[in-house]
Protein backbone atom coordinates (compact mmCIF):
# COMPACT_ATOMS: atom_id res chain seq x y z
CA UNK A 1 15.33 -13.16 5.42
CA UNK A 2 13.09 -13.18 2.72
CA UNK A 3 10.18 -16.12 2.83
CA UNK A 4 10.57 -18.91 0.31
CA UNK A 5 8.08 -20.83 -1.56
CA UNK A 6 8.84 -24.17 -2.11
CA UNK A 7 6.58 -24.32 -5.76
CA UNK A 8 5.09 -21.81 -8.03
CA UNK A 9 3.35 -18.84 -7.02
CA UNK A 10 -0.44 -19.57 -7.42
CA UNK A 11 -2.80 -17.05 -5.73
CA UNK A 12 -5.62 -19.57 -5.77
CA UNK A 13 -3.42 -21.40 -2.99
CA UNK A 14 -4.81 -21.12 0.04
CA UNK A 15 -1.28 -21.12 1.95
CA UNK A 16 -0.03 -19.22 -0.72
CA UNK A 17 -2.93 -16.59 -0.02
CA UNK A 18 -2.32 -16.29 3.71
CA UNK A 19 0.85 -15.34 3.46
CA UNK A 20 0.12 -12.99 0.85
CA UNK A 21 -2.35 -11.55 3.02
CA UNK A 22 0.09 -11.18 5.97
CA UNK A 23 2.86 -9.56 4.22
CA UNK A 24 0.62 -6.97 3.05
CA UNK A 25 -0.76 -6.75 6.93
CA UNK A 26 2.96 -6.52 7.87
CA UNK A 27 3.63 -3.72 5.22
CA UNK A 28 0.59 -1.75 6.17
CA UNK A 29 1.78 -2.09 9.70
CA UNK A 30 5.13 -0.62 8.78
CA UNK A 31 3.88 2.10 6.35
CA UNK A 32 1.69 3.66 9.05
CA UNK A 33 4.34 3.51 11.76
CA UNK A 34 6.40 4.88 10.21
CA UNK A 35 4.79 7.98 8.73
CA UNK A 36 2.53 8.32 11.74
CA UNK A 37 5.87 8.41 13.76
CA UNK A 38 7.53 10.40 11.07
CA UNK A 39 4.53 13.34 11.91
CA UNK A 40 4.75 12.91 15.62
CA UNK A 41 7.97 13.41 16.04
CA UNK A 42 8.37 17.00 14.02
CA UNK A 43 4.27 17.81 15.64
CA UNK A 44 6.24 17.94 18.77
CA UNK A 45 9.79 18.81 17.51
CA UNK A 46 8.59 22.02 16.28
CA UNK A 47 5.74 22.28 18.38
CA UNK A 48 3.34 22.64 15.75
CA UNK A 49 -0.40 22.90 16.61
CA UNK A 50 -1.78 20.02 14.81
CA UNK A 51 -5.55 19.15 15.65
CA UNK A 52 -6.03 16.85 13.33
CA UNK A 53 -3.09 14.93 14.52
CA UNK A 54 -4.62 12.67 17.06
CA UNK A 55 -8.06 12.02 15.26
CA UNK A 56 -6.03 10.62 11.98
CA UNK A 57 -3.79 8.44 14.49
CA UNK A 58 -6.82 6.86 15.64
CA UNK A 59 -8.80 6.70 12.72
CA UNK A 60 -5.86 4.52 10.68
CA UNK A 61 -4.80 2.31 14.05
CA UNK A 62 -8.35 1.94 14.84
CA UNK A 63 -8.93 0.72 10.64
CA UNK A 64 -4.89 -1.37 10.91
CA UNK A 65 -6.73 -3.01 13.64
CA UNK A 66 -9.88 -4.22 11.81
CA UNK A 67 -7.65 -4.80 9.04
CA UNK A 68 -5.62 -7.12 11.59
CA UNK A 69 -8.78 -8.64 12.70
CA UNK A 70 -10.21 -9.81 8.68
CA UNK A 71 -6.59 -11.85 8.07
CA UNK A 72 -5.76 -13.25 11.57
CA UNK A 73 -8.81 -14.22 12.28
CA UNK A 74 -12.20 -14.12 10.05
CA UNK A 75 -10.13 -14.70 6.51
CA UNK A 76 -11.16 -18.05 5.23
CA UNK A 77 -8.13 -19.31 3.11
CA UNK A 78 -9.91 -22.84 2.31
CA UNK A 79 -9.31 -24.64 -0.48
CA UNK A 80 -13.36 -24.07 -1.67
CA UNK A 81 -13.23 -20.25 -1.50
């Protein structure tokens, strides 16, 4: 189910902001599971040699993770920002 918003979109609103912020953290989550799986699964269906494959798994977690980091934790959504 979709969210709702109760009054006009406004993206100097702090709450509005946040969740802004984590839908786009939720997409991002989703885009690189599913590509990253999307590679995986034919790497090792077709056994292809891939040796970049592991290094570029690690490098976008590793930068999903800071990402994760910035709007869970260290985002200030006040109302003075």
């Amino acid at each position: 189910m979709p969210p709702k918003w109760s009054r006009k979109p406004d993206r100097n609103d702090p709450e509005y902001r946040r969740l802004g912020d984590r839908i786009n953290l939720a997409f991002h989550l989703a885009l690189f599971s599913a590509i990253n799986s999307g590679i995986w699964f034919f790497a090792i269906l077709y056994r292809w040699d891939l040796p970049w494959l592991t290094p570029v798994t690690g490098t976008w977690a590793a930068i999903w993770l800071a990402h994760a980091i910035y709007v869970l934790a260290l985002a200030d959504y006040s109302e003075s920002a």
